[in-house]
N, C-alpha and C. Protein backbone atom coordinates (compact mmCIF):
# COMPACT_ATOMS: atom_id res chain seq x y z
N UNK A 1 -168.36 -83.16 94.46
CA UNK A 1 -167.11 -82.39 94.52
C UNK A 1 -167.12 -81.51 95.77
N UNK A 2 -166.14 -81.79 96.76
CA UNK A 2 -166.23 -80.75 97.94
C UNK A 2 -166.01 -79.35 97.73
N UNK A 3 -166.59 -78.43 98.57
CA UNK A 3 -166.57 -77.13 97.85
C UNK A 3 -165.32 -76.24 99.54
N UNK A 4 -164.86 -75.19 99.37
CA UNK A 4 -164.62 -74.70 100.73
C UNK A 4 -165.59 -74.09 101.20
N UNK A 5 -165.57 -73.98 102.67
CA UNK A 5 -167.16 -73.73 103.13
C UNK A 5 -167.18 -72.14 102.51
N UNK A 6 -168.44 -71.93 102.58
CA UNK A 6 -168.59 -70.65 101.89
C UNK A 6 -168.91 -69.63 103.25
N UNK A 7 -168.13 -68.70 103.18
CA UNK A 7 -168.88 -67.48 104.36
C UNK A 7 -169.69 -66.60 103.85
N UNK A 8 -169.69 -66.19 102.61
CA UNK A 8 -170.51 -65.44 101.81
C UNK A 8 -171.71 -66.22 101.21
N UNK A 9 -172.77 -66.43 101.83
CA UNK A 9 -173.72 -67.14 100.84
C UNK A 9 -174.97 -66.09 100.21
N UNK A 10 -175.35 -66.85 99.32
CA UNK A 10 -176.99 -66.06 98.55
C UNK A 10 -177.80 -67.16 98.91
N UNK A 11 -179.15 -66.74 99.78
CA UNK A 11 -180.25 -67.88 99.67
C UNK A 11 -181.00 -67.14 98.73
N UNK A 12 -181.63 -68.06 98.06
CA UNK A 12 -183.37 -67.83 97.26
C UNK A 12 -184.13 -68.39 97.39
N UNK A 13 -185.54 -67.75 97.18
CA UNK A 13 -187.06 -68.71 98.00
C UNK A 13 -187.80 -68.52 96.57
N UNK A 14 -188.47 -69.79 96.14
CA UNK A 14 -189.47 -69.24 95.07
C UNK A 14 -190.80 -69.62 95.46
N UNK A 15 -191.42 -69.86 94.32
CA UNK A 15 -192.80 -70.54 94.48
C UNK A 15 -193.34 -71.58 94.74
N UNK A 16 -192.16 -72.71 94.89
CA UNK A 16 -192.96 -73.46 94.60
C UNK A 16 -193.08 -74.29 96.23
N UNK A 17 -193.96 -75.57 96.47
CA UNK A 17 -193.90 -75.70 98.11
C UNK A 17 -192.98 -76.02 98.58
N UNK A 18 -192.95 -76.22 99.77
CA UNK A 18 -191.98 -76.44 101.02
C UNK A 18 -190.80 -75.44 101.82
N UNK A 19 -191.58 -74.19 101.89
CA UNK A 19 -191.15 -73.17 102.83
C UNK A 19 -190.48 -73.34 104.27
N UNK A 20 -190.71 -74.73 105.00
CA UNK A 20 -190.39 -75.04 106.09
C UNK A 20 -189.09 -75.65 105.56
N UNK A 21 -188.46 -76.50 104.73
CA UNK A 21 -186.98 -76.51 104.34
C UNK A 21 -186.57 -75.03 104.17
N UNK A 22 -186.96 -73.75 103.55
CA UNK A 22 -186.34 -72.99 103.67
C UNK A 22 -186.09 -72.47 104.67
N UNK A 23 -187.21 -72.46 105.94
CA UNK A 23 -187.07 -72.11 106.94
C UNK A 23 -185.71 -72.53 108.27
N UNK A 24 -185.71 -74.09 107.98
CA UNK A 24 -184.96 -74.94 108.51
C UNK A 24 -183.61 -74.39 108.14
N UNK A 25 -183.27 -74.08 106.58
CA UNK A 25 -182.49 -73.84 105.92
C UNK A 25 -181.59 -72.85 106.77
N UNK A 26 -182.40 -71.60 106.54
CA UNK A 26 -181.69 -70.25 107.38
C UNK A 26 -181.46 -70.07 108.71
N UNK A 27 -182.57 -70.80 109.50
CA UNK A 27 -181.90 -71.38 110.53
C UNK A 27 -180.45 -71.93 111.26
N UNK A 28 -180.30 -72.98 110.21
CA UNK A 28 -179.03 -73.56 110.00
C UNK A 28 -177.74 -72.65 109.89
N UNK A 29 -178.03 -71.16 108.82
CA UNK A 29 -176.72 -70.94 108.43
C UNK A 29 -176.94 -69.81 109.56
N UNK A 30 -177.95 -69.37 110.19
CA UNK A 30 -177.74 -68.01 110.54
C UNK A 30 -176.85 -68.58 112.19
N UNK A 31 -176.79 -69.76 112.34
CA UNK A 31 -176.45 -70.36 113.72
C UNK A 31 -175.20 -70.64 113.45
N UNK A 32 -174.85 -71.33 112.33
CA UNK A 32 -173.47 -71.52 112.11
C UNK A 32 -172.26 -70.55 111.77
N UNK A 33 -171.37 -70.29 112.88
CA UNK A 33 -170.61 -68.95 112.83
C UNK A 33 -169.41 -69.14 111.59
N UNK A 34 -169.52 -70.25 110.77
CA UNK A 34 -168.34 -70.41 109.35
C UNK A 34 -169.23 -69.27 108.20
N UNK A 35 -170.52 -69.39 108.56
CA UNK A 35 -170.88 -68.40 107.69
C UNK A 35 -170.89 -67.02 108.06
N UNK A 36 -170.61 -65.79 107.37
CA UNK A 36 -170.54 -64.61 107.80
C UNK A 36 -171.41 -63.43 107.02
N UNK A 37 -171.84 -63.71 106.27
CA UNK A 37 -173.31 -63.10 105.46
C UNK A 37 -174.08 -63.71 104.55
N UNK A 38 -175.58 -64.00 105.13
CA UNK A 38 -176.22 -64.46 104.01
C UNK A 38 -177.23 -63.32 102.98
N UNK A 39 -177.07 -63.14 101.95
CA UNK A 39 -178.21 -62.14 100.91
C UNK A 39 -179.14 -63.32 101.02
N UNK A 40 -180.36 -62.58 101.27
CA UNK A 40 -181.94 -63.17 100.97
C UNK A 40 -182.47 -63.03 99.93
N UNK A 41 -183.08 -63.63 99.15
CA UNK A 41 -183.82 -62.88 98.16
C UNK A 41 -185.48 -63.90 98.05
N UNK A 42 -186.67 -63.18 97.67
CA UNK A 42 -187.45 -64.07 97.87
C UNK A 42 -188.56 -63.42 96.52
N UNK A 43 -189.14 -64.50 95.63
CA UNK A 43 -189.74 -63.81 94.68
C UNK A 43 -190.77 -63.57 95.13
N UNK A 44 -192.21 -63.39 94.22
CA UNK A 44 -193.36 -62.58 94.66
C UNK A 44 -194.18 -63.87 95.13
N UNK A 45 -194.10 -65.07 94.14
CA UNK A 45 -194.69 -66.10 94.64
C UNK A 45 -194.05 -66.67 95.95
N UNK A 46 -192.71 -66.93 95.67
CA UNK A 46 -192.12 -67.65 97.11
C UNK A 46 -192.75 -66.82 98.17
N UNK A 47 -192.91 -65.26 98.38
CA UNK A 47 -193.75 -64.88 99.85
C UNK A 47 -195.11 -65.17 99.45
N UNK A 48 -195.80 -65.36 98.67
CA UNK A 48 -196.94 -66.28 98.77
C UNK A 48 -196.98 -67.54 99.28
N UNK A 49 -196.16 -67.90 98.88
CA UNK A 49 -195.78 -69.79 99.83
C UNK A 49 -195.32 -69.60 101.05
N UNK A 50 -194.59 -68.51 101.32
CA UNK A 50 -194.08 -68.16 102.49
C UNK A 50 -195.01 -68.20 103.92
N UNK A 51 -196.15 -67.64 103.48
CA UNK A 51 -197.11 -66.77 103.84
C UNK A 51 -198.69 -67.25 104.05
N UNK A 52 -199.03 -68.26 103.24
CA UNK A 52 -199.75 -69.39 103.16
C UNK A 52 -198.94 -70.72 103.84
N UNK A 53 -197.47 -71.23 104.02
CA UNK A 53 -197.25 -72.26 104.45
C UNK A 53 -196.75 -72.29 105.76
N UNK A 54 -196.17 -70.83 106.02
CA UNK A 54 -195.79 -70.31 107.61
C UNK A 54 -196.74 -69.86 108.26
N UNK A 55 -198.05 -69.09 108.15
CA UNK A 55 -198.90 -68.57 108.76
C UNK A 55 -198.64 -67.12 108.96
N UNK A 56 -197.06 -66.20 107.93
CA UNK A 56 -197.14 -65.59 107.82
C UNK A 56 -197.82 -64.58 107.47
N UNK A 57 -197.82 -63.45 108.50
CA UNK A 57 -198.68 -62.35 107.88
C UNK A 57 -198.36 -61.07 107.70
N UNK A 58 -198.25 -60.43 106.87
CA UNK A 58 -197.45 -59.43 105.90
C UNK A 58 -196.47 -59.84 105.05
N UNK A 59 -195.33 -58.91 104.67
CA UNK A 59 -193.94 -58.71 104.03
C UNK A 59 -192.63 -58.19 105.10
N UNK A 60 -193.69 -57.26 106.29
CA UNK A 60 -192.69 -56.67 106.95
C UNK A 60 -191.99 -57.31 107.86
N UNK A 61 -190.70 -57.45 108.93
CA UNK A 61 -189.40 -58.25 108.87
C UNK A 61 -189.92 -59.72 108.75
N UNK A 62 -189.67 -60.01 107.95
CA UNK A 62 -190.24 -61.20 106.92
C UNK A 62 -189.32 -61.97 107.97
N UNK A 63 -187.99 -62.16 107.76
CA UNK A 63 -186.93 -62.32 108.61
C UNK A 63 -187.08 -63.02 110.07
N UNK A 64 -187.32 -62.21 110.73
CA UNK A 64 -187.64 -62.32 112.03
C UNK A 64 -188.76 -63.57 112.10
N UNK A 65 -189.93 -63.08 111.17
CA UNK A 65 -190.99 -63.59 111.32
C UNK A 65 -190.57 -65.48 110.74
N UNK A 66 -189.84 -65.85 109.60
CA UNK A 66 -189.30 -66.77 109.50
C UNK A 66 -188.53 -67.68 110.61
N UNK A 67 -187.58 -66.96 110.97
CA UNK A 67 -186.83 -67.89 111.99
C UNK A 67 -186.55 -67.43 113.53
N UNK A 68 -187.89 -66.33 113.83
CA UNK A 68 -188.29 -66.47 114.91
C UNK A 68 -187.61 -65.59 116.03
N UNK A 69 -186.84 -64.96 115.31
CA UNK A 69 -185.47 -63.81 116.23
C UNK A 69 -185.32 -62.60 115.02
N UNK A 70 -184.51 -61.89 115.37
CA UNK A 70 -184.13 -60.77 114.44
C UNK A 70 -182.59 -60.93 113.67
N UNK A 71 -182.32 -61.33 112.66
CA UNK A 71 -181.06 -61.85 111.77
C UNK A 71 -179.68 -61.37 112.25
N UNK A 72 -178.67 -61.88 112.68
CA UNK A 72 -177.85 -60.93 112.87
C UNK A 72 -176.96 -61.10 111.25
N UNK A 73 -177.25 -62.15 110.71
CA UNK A 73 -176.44 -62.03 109.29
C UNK A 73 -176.86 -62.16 108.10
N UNK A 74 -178.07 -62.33 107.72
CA UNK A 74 -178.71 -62.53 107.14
C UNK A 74 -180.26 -61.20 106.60
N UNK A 75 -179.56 -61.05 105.33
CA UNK A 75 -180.14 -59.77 104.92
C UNK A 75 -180.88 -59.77 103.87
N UNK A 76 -182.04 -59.16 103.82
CA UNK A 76 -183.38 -59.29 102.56
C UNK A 76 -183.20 -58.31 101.51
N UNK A 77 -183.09 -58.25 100.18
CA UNK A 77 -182.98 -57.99 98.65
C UNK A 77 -184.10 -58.44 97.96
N UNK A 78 -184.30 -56.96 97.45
CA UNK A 78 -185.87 -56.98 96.56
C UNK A 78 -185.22 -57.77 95.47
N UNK A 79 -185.87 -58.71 95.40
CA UNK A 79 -185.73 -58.98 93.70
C UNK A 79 -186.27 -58.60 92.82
N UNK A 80 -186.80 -57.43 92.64
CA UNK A 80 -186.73 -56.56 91.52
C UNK A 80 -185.39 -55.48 91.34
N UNK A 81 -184.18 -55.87 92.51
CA UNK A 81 -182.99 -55.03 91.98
C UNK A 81 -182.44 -55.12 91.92
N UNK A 82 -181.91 -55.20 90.45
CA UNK A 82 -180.78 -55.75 89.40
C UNK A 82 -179.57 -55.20 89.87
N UNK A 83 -179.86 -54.04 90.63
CA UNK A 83 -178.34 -53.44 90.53
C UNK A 83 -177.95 -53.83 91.98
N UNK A 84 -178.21 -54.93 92.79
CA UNK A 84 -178.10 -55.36 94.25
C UNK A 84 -176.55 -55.91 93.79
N UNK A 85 -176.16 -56.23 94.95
CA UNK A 85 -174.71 -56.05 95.56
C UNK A 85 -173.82 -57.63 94.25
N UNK A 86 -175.41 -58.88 94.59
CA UNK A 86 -175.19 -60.30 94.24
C UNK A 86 -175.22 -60.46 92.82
N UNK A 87 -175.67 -58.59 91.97
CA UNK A 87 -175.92 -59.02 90.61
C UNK A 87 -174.32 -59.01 90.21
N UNK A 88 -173.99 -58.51 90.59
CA UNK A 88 -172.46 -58.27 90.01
C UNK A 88 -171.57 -59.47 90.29
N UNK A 89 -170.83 -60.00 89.25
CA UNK A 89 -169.73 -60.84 89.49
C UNK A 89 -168.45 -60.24 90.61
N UNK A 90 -168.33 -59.20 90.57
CA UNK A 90 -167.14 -58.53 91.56
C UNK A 90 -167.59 -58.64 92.85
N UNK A 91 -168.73 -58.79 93.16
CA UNK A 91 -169.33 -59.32 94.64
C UNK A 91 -168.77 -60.57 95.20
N UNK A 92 -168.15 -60.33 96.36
CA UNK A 92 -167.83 -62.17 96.64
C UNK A 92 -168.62 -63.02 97.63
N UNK A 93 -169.53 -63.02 96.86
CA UNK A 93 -170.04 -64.56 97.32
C UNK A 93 -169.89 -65.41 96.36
N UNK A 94 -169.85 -66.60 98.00
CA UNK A 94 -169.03 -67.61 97.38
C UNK A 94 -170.18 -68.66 97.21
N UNK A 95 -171.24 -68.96 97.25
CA UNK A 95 -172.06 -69.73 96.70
C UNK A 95 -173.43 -69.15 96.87
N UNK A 96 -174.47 -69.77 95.65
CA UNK A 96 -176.19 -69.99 96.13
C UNK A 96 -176.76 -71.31 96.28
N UNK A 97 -177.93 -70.91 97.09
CA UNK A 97 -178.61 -72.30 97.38
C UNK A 97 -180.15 -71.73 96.79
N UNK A 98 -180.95 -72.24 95.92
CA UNK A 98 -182.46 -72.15 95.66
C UNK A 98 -183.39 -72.68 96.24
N UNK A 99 -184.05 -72.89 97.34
CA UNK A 99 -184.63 -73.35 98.45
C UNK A 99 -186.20 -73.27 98.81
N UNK A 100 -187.17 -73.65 98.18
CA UNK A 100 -187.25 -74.35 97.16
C UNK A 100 -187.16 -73.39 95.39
N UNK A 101 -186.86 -74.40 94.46
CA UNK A 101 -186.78 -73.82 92.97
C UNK A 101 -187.79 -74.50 92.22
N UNK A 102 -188.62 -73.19 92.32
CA UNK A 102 -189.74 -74.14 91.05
C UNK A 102 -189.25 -74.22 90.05
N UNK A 103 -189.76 -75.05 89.20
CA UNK A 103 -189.43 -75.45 87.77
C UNK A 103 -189.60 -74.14 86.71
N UNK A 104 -190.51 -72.87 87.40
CA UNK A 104 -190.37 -71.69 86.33
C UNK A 104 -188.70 -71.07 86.17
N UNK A 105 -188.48 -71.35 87.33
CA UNK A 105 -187.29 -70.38 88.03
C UNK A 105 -186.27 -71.24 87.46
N UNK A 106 -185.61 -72.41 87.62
CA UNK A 106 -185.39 -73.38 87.21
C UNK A 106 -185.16 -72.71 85.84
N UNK A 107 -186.02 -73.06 85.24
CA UNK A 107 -186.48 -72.58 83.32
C UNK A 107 -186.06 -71.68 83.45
N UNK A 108 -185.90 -70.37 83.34
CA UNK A 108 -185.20 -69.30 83.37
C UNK A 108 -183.48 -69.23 84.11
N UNK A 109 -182.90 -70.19 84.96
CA UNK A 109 -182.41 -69.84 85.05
C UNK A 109 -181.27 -70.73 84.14
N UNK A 110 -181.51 -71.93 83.15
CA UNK A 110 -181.29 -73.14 82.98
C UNK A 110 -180.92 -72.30 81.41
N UNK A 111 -181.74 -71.45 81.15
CA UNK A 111 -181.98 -70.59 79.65
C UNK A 111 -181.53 -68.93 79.78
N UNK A 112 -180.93 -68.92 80.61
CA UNK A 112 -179.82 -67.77 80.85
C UNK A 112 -181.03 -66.45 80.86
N UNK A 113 -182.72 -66.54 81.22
CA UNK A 113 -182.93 -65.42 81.67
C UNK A 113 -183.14 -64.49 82.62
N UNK A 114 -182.57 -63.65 82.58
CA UNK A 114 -182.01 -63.00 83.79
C UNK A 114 -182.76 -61.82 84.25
N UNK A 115 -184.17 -61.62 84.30
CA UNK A 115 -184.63 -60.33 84.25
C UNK A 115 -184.71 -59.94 85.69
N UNK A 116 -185.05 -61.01 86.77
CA UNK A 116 -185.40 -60.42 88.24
C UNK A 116 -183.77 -60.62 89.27
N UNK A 117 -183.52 -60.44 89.96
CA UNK A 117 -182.88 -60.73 90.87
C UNK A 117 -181.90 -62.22 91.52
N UNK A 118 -183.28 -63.19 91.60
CA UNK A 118 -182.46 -64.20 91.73
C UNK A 118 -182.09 -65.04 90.23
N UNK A 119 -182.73 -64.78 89.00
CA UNK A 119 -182.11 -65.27 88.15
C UNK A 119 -180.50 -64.42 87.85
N UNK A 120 -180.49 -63.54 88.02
CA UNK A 120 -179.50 -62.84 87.48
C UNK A 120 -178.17 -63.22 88.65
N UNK A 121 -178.33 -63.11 90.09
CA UNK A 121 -178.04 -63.71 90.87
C UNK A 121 -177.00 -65.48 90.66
N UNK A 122 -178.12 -66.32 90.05
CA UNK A 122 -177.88 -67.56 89.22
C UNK A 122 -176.77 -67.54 88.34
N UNK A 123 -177.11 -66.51 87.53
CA UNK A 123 -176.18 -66.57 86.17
C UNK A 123 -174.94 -66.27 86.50
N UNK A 124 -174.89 -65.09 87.25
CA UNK A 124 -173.79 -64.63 87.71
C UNK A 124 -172.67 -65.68 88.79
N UNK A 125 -173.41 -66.64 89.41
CA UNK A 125 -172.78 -67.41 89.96
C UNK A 125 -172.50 -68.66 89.13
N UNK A 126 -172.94 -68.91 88.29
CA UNK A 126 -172.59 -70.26 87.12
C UNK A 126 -171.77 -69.39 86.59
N UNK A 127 -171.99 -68.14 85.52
CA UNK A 127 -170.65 -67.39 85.16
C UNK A 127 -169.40 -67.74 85.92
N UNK A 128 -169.43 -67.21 87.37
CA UNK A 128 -167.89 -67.11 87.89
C UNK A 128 -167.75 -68.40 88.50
N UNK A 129 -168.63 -69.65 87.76
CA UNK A 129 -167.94 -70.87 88.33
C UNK A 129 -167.95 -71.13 89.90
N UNK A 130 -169.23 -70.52 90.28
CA UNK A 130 -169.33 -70.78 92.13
C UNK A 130 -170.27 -71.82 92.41
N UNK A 131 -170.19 -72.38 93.26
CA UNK A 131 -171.86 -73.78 93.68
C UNK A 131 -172.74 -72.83 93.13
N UNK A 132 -173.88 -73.28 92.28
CA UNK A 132 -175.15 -73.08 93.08
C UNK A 132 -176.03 -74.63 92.80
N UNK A 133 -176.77 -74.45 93.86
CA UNK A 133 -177.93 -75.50 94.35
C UNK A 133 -179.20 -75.47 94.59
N UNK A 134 -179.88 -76.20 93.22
CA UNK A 134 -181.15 -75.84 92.90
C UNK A 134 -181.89 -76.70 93.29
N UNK A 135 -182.60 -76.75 94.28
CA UNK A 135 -183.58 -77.49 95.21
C UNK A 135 -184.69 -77.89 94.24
N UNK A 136 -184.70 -78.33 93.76
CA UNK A 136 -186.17 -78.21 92.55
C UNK A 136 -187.06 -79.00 93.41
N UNK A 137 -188.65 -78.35 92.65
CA UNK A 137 -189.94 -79.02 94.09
C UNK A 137 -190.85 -79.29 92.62
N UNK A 138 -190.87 -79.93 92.28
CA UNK A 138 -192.18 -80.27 91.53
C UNK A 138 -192.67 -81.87 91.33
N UNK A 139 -193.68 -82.32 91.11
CA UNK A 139 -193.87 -83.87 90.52
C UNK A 139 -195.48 -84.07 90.05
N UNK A 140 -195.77 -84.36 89.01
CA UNK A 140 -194.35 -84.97 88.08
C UNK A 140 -193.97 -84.17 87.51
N UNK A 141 -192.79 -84.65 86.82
CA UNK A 141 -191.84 -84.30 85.93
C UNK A 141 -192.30 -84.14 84.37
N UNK A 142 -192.43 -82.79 83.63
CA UNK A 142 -192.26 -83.43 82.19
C UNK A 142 -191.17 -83.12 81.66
N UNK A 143 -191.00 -83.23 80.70
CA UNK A 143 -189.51 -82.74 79.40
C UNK A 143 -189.35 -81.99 79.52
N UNK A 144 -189.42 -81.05 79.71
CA UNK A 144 -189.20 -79.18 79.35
C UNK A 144 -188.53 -79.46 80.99
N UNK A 145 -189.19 -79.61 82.35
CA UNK A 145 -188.25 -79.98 83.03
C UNK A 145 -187.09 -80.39 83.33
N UNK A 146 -187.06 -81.57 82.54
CA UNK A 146 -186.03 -82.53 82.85
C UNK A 146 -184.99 -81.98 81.49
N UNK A 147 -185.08 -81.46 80.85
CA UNK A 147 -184.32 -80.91 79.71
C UNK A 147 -183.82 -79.89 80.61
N UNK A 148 -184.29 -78.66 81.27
CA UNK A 148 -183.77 -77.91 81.67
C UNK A 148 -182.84 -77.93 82.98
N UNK A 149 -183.50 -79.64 83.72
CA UNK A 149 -181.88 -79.70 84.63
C UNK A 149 -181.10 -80.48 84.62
N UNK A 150 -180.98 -81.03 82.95
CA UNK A 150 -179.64 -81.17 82.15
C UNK A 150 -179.21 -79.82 81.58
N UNK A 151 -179.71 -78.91 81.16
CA UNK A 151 -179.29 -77.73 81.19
C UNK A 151 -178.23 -76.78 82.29
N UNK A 152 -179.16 -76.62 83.65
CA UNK A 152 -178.60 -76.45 84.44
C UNK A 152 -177.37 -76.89 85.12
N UNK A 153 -177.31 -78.25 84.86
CA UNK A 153 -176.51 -79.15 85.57
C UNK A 153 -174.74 -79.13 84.37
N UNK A 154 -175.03 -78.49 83.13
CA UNK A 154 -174.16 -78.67 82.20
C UNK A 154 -173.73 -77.39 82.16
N UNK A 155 -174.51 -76.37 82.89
CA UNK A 155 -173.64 -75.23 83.26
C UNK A 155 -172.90 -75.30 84.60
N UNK A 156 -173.58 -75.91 85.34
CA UNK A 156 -172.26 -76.21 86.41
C UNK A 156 -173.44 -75.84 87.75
N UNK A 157 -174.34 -76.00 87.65
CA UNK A 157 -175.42 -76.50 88.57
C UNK A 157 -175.62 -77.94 89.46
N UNK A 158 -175.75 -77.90 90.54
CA UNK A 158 -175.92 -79.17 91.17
C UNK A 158 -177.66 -78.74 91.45
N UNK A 159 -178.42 -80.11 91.10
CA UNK A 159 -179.52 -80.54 91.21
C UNK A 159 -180.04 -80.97 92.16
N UNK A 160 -180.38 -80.30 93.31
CA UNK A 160 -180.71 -81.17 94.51
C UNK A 160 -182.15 -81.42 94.98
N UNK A 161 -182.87 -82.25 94.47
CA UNK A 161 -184.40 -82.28 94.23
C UNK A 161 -184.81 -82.07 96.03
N UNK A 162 -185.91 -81.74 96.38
CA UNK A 162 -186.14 -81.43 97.80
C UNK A 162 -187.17 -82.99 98.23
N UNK A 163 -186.44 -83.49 98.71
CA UNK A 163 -186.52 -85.07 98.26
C UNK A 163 -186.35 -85.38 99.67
N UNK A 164 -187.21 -85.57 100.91
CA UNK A 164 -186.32 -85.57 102.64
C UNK A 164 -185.98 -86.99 102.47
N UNK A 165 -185.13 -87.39 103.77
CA UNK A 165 -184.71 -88.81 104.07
C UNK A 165 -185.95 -89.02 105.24
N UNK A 166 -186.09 -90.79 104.98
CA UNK A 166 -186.76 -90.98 106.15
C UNK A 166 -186.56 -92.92 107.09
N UNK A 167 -184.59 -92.98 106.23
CA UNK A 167 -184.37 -93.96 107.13
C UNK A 167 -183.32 -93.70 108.41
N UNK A 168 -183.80 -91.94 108.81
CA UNK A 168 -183.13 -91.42 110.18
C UNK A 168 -184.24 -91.19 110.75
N UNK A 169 -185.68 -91.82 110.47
CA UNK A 169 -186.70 -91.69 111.51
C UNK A 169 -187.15 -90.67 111.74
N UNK A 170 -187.33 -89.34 111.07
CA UNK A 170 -187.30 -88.29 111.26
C UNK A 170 -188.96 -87.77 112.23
N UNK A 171 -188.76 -87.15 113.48
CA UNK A 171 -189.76 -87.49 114.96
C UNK A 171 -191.04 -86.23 114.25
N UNK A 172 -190.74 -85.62 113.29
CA UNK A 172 -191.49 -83.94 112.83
C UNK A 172 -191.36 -83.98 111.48
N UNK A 173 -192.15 -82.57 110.87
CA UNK A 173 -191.72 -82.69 109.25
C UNK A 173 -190.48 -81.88 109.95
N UNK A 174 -190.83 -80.96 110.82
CA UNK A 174 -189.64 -79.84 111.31
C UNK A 174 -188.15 -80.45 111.11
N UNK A 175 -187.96 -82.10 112.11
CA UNK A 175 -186.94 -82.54 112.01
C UNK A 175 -186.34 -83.35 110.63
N UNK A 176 -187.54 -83.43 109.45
CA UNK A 176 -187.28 -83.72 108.31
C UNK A 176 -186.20 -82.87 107.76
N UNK A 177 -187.49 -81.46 107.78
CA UNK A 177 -186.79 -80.27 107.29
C UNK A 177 -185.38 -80.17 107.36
N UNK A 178 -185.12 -80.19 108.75
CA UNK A 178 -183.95 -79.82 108.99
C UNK A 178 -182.85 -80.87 108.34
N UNK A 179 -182.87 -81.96 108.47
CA UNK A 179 -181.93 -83.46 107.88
C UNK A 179 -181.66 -82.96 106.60
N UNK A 180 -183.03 -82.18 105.73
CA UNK A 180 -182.81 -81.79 104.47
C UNK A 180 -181.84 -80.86 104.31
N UNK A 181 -181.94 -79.89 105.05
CA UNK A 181 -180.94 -78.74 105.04
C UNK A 181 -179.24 -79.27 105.46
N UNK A 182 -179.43 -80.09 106.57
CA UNK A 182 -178.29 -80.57 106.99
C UNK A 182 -177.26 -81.23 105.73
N UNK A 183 -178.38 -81.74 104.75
CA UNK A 183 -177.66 -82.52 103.43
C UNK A 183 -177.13 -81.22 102.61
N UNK A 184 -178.06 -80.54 102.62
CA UNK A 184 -176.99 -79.72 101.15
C UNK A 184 -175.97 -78.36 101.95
N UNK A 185 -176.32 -78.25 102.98
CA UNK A 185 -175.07 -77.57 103.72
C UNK A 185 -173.67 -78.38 103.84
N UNK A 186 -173.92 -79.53 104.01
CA UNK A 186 -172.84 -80.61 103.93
C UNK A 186 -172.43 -80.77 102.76
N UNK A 187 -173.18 -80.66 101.56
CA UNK A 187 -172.71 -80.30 100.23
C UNK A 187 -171.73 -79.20 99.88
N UNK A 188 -172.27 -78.74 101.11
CA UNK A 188 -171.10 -76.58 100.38
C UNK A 188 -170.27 -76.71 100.95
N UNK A 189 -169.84 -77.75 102.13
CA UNK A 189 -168.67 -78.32 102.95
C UNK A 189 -168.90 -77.76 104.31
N UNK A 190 -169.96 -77.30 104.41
CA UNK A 190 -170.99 -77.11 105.93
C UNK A 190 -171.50 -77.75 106.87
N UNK A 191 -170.80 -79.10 107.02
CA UNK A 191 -171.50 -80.10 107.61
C UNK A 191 -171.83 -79.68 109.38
N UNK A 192 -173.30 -80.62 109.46
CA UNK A 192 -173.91 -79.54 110.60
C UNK A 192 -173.72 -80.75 111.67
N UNK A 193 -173.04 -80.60 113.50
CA UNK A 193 -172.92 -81.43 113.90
C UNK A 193 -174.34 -82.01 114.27
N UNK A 194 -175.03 -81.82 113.79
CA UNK A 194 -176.53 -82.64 114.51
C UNK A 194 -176.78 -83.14 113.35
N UNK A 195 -176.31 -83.60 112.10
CA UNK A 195 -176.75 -84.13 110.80
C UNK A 195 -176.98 -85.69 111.26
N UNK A 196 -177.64 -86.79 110.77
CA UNK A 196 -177.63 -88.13 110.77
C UNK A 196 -176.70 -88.45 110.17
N UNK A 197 -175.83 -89.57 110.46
CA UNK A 197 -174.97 -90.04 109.45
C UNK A 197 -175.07 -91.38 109.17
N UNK A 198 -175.16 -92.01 108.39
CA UNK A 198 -175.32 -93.62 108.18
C UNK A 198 -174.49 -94.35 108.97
N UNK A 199 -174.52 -95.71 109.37
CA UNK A 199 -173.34 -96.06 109.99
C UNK A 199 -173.87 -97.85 109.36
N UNK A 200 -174.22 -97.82 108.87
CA UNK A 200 -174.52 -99.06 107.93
C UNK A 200 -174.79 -100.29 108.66
């Protein structure tokens, strides 16, 4: 279902691997001028993955240290606070992306619990009927999984497993990364002109 592009977005980072799609990710939107603010939010594990898979070192401008410049739109939210701008439905943003979503996060957000930031974040955007897009990173799969993104998906979740393409030849994981991001930005109606496109 095409969405209108969103200028207001929420990213989220969790635990589980592949930090360089998220990286690729923000990249993407902080370059593309249709977007006009992104909220960050990153849990305690995702800057563990962050941090172990980037070679990051600290918490401090996490930002910078991610995509290599200083953000001009793109802004960091503790997720420990509930009372941030994205918990509220009267906030307008217009979509989230989960980048990567472990299967805990996933589970909580699939079962309406809302205690940290980006779950509440979640709810609040399935509430008011906005995208969100849950990158899920795990394999294998068991039930409690796969139950919960029929869950998700029946609240009005799109499922977008972090799954790269690799019949565009991709020259890096970097340029993987990025093809990946290029797909679900093209999902929010973001399509990026450097995306691959099939031509059959």
């Amino acid at each position: 279902m095409p969405f209108l592009p969103p200028e207001n977005l929420t990213v989220a980072t969790t635990g589980a691997s592949g930090s360089l799609f998220l990286k690729q990710f923000l990249l993407a939107v902080e370059r593309d001028s249709r977007v006009k603010t992104v909220n960050f939010i990153a849990s305690d594990s995702g800057l563990r993955v962050i941090a172990e898979e980037l070679g990051i070192e600290g918490r401090s401008d996490l930002l910078r240290q991610i995509i290599g410049s200083n953000p001009a739109k793109i802004q960091q939210q503790s997720n420990s606070d509930i009372g941030a701008n994205i918990a509220s439905g009267s906030y307008p943003a217009d979509a989230m992306v989960v980048i990567p979503c472990s299967v805990g996060t996933l589970g909580r957000i699939a079962n309406g619990t809302a205690s940290r930031l980006i779950e509440r974040a979640a709810d609040v955007t399935l509430k008011e009927r906005r995208p969100l897009v849950l990158c899920v990173r795990e394999t294998p799969l068991n039930k409690i999984h796969l139950r919960n993104m029929t869950l998700a998906a029946d609240a009005g979740a799109t499922i977008f497993p972090l799954i790269p393409t690799f019949y565009n030849h991709p020259s890096s994981a970097d340029a993987m990364a990025q093809e990946f991001a290029n797909r679900v930005l093209a999902h929010l109606g973001l399509a990026q002109p450097n995306a691959y496109r099939w031509k059959g």
